[in-house]
N, C-alpha and C. Protein backbone atom coordinates (compact mmCIF):
# COMPACT_ATOMS: atom_id res chain seq x y z
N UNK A 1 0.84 -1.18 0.00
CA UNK A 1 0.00 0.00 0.00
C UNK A 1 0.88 1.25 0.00
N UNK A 2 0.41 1.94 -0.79
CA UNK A 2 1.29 3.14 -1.25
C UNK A 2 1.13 4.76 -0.29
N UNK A 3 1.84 4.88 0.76
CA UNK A 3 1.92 5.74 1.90
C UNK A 3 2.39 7.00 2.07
N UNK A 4 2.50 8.02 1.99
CA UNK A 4 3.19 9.28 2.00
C UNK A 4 2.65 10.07 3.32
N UNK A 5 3.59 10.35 4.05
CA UNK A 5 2.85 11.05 5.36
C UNK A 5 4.08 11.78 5.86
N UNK A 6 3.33 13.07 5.41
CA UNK A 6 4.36 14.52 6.08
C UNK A 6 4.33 14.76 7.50
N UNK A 7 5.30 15.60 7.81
CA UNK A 7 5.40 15.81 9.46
C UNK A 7 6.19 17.33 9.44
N UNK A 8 6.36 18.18 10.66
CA UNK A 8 6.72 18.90 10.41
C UNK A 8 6.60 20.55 10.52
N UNK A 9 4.97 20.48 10.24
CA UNK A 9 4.25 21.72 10.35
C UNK A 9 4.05 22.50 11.35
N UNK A 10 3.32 23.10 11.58
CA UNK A 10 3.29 23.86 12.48
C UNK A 10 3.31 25.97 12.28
N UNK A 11 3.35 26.33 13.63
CA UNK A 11 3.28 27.92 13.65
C UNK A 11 4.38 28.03 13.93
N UNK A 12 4.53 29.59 13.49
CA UNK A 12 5.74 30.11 13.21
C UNK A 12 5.91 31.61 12.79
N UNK A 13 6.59 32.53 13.33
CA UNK A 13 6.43 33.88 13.15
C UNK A 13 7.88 34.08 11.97
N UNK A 14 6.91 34.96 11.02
CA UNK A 14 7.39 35.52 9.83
C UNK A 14 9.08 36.00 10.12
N UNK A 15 9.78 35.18 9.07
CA UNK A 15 11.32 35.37 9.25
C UNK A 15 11.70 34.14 9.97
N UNK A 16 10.74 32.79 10.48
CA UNK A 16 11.41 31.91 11.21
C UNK A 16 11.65 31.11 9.70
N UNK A 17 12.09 29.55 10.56
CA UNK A 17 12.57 28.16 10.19
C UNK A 17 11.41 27.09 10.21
N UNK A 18 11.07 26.19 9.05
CA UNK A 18 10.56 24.85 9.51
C UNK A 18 11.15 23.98 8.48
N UNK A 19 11.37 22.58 9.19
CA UNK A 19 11.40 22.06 7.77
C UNK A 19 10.29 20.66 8.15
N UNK A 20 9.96 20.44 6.91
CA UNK A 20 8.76 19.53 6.46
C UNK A 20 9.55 18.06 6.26
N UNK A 21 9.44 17.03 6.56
CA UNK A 21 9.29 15.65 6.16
C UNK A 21 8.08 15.04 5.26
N UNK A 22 8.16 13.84 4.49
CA UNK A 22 7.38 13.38 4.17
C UNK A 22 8.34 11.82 3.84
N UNK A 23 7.58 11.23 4.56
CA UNK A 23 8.27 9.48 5.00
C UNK A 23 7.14 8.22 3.59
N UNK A 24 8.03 7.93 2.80
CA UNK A 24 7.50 7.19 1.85
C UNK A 24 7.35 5.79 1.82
N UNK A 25 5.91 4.88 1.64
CA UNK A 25 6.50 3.52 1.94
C UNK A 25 5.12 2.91 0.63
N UNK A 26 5.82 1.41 0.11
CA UNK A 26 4.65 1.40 -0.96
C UNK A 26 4.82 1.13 -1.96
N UNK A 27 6.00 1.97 -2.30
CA UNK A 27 6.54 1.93 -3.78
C UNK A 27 8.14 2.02 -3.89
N UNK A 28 8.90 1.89 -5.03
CA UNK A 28 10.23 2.63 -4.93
C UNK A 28 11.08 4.04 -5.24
N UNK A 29 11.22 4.39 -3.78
CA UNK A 29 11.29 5.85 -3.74
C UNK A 29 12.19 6.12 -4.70
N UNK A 30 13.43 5.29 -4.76
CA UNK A 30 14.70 5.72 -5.06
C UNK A 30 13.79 6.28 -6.60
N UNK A 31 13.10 5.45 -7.18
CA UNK A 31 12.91 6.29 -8.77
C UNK A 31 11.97 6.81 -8.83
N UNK A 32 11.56 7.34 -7.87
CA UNK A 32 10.24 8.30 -8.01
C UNK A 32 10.62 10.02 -8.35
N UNK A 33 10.33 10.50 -8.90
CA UNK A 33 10.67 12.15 -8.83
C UNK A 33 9.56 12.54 -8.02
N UNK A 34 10.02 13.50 -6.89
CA UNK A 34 9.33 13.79 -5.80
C UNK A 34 9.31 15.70 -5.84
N UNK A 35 8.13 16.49 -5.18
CA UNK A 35 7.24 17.43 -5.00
C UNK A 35 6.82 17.45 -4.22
N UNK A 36 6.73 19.22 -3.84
CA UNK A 36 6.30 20.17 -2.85
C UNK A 36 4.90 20.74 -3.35
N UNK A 37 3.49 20.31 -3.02
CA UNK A 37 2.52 21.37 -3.24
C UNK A 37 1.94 22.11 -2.57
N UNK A 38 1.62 23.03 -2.44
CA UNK A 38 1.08 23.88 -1.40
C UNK A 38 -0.77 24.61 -2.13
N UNK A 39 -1.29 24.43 -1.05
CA UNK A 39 -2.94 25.01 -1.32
C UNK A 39 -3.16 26.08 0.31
N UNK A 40 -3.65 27.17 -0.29
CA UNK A 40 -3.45 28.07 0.37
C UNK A 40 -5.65 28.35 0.65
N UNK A 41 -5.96 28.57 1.95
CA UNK A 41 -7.32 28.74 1.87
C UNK A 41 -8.06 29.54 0.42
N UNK A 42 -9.10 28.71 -0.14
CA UNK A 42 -9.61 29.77 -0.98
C UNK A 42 -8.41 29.56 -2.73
N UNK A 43 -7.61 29.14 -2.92
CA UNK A 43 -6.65 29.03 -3.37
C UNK A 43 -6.54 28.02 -4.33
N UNK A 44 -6.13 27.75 -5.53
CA UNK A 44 -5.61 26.18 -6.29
C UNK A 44 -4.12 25.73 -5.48
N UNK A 45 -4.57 24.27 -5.35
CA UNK A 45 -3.33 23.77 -5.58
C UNK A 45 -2.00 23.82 -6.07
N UNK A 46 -0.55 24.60 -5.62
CA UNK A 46 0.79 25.39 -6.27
C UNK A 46 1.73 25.07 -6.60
N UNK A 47 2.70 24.38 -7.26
CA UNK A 47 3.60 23.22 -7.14
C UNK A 47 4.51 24.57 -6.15
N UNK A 48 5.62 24.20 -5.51
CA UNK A 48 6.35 24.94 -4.40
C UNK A 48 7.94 24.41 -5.10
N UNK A 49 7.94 23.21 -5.55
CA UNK A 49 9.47 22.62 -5.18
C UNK A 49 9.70 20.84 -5.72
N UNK A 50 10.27 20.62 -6.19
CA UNK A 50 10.65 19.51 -7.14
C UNK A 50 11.96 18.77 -7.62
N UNK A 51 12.41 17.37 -7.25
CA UNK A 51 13.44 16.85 -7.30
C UNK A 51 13.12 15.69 -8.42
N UNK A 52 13.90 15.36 -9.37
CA UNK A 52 14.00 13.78 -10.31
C UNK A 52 14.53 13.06 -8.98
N UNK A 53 14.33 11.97 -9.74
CA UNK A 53 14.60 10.65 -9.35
C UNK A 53 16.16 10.56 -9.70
N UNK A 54 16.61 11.23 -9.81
CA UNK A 54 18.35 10.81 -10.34
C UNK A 54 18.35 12.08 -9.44
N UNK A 55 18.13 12.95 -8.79
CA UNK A 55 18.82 14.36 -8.11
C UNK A 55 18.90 14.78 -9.03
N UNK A 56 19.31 14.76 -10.45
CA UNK A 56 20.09 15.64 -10.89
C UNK A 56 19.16 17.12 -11.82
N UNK A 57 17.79 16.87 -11.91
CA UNK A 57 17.08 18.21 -11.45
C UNK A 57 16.72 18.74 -10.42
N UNK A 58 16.39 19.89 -10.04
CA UNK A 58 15.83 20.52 -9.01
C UNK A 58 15.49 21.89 -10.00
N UNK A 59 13.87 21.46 -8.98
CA UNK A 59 13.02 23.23 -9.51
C UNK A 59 12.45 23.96 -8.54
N UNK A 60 12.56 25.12 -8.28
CA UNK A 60 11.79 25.95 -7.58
C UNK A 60 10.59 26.73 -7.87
N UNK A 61 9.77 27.13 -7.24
CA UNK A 61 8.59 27.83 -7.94
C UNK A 61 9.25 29.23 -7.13
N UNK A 62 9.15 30.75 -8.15
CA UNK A 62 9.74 31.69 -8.02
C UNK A 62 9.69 32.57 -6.65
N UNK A 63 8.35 32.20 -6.37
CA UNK A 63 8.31 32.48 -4.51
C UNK A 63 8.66 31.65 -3.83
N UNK A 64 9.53 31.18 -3.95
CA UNK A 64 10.50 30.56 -2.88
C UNK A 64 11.54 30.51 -2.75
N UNK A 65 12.09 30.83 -4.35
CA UNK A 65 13.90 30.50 -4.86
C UNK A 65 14.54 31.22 -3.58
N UNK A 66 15.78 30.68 -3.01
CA UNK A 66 16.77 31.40 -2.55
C UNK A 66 15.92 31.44 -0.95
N UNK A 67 15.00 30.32 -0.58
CA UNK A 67 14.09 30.71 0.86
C UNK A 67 14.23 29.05 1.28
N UNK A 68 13.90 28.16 0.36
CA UNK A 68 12.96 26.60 0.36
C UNK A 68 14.17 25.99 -0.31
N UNK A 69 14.19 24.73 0.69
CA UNK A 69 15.58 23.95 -0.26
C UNK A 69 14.49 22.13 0.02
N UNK A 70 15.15 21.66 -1.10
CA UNK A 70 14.20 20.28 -0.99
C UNK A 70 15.60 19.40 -1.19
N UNK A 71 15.53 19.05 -0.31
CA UNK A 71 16.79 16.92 -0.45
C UNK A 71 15.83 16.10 -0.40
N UNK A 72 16.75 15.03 -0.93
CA UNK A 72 15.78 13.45 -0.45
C UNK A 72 16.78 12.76 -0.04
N UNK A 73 16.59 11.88 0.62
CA UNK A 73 17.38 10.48 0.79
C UNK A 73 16.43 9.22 1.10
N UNK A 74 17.35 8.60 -0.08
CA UNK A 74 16.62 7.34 -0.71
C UNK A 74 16.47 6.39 0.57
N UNK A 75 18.41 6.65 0.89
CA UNK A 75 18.15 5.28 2.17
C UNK A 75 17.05 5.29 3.12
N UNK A 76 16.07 6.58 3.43
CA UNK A 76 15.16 6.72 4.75
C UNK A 76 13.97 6.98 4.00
N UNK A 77 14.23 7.09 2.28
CA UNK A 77 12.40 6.95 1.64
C UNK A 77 12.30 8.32 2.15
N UNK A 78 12.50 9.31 2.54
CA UNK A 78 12.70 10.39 2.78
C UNK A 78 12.42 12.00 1.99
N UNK A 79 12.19 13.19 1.89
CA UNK A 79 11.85 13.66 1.31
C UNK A 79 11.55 15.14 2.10
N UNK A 80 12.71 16.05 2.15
CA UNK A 80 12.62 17.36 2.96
C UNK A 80 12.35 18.46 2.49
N UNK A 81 11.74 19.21 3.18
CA UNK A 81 11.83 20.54 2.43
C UNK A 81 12.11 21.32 3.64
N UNK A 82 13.10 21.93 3.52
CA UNK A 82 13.50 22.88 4.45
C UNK A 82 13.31 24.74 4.33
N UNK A 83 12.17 25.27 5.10
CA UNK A 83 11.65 26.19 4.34
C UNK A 83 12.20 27.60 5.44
N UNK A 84 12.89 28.81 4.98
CA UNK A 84 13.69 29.56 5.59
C UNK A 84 13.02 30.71 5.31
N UNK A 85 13.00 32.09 5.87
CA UNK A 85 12.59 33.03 5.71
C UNK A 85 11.36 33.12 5.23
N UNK A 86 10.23 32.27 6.49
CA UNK A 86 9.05 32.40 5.94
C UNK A 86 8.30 33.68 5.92
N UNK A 87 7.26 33.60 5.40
CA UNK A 87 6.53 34.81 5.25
C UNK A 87 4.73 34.45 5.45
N UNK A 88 3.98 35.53 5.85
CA UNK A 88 2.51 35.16 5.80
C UNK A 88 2.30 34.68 4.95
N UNK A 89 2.59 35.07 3.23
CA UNK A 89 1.63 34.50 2.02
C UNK A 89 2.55 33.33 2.24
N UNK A 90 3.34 32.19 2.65
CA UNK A 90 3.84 31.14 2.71
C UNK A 90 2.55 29.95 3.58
N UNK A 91 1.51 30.49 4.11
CA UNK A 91 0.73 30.14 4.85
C UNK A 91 0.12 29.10 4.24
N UNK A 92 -0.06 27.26 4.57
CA UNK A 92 -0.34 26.44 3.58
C UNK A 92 -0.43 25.94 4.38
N UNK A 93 -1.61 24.81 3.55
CA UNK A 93 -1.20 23.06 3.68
C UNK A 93 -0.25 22.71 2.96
N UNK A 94 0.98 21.91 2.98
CA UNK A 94 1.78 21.36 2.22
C UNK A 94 1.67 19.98 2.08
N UNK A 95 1.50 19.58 0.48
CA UNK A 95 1.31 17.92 0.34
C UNK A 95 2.96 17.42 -0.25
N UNK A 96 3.58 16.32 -0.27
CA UNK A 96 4.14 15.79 -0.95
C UNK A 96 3.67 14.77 -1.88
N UNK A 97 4.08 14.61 -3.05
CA UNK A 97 3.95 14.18 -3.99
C UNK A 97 4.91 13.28 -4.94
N UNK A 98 4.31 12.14 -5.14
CA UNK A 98 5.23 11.45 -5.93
C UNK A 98 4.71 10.71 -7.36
N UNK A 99 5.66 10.33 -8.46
CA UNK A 99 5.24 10.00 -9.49
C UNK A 99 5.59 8.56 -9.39
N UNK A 100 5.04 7.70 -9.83
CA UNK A 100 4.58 6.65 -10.09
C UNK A 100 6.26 5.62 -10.78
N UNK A 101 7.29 5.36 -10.14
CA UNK A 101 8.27 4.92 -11.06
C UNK A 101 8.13 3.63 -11.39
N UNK A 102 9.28 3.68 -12.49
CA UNK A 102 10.40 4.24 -12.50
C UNK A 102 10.14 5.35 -13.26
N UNK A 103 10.32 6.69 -12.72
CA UNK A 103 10.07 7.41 -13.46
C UNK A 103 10.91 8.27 -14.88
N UNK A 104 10.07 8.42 -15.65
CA UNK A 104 10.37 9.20 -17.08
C UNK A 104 11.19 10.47 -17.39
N UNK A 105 10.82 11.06 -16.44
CA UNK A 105 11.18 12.89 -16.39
C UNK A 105 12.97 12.82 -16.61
N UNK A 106 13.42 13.50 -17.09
CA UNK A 106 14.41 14.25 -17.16
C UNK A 106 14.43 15.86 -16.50
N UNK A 107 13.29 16.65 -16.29
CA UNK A 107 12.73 17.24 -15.88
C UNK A 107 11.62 17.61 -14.90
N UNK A 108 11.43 18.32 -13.79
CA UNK A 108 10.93 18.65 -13.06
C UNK A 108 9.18 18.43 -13.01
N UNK A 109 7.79 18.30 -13.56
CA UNK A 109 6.91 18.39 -13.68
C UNK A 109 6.72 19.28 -12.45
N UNK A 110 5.80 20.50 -13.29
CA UNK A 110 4.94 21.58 -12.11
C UNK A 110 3.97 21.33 -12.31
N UNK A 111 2.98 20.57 -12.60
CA UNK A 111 1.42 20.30 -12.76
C UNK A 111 1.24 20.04 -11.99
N UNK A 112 -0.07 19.84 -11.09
CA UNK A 112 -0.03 18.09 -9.93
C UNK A 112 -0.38 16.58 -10.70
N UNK A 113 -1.09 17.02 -12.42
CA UNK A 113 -1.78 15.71 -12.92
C UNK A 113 -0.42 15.10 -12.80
N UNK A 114 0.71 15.31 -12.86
CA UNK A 114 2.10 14.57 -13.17
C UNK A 114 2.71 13.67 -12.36
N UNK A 115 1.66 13.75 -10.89
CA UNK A 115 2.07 12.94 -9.88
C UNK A 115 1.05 11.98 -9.95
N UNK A 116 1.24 10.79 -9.24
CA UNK A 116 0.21 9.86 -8.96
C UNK A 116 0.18 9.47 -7.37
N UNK A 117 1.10 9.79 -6.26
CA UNK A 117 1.12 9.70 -5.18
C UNK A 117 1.21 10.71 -4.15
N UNK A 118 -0.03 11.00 -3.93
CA UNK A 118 0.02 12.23 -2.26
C UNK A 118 -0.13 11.62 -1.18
N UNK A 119 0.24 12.75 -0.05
CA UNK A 119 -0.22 12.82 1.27
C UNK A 119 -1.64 13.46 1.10
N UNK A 120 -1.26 13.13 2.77
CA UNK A 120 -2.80 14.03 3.30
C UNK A 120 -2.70 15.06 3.50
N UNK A 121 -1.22 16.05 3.76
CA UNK A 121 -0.75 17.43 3.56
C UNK A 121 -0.53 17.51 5.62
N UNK A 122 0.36 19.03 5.63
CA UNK A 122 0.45 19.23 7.15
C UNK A 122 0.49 20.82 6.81
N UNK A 123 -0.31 21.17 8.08
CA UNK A 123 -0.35 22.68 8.37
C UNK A 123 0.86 23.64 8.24
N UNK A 124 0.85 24.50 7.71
CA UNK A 124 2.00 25.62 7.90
C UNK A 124 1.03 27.04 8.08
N UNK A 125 1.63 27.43 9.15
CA UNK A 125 0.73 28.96 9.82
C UNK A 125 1.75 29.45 9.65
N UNK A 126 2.31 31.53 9.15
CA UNK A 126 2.65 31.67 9.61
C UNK A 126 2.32 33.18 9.94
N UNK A 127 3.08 33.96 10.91
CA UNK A 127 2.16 35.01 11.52
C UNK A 127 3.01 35.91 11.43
N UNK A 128 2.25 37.41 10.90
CA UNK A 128 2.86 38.23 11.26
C UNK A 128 3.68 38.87 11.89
């Protein structure tokens, strides 16, 4: 059974630190290309942040570059996003997301149709 469950969230005043987990079990992580989405109240669904299955892409969505860093490690099925200099409009549910491997991409996918595996997402508040 195919599992994704973030941890992580929480409150936090504007200019802090969090970083997000999402623990994978189900499938094989190592070739999955893995994603950050974020849905904000009232809001569509945003891609945030995006790794291949080889590391050797990484994408950012432009409100975040140079704030949000995403690793994975295969050995722990693993999947971080470490999010720095938050801000109010950063205020989300955050899901992780994975594609279905071995995956295809050479490239990043920002859609969500491009994934086939979510969480249930974890709170991010953050406050003025």
């Amino acid at each position: 059974q195919v599992q994704l469950v973030e941890s992580g969230g929480g409150l936090v005043e504007a200019g802090g630190s969090l970083r997000l987990s999402c623990a994978a079990s189900g499938f094989t992580f190592s070739k999955s290309t893995l994603a950050w989405f974020r849905q904000a109240p009232g809001k569509e669904r945003e891609f945030v942040t995006g790794i291949t299955w080889i590391g050797a892409d990484v994408y950012y969505a432009d409100s975040v570059k140079g704030r949000f860093a995403i690793t994975r490690d295969n050995a722990k099925n693993t999947v971080y996003l470490d999010m720095n200099n938050l801000k109010p409009e950063d205020t989300a549910v955050y899901y992780c997301a994975a594609d279905r491997p071995p995956s295809h991409v050479s490239t990043v996918p920002t859609t969500a149709t491009a994934y086939d595996y979510w969480g249930q997402g974890t709170q991010v508040t953050v406050s003025s």
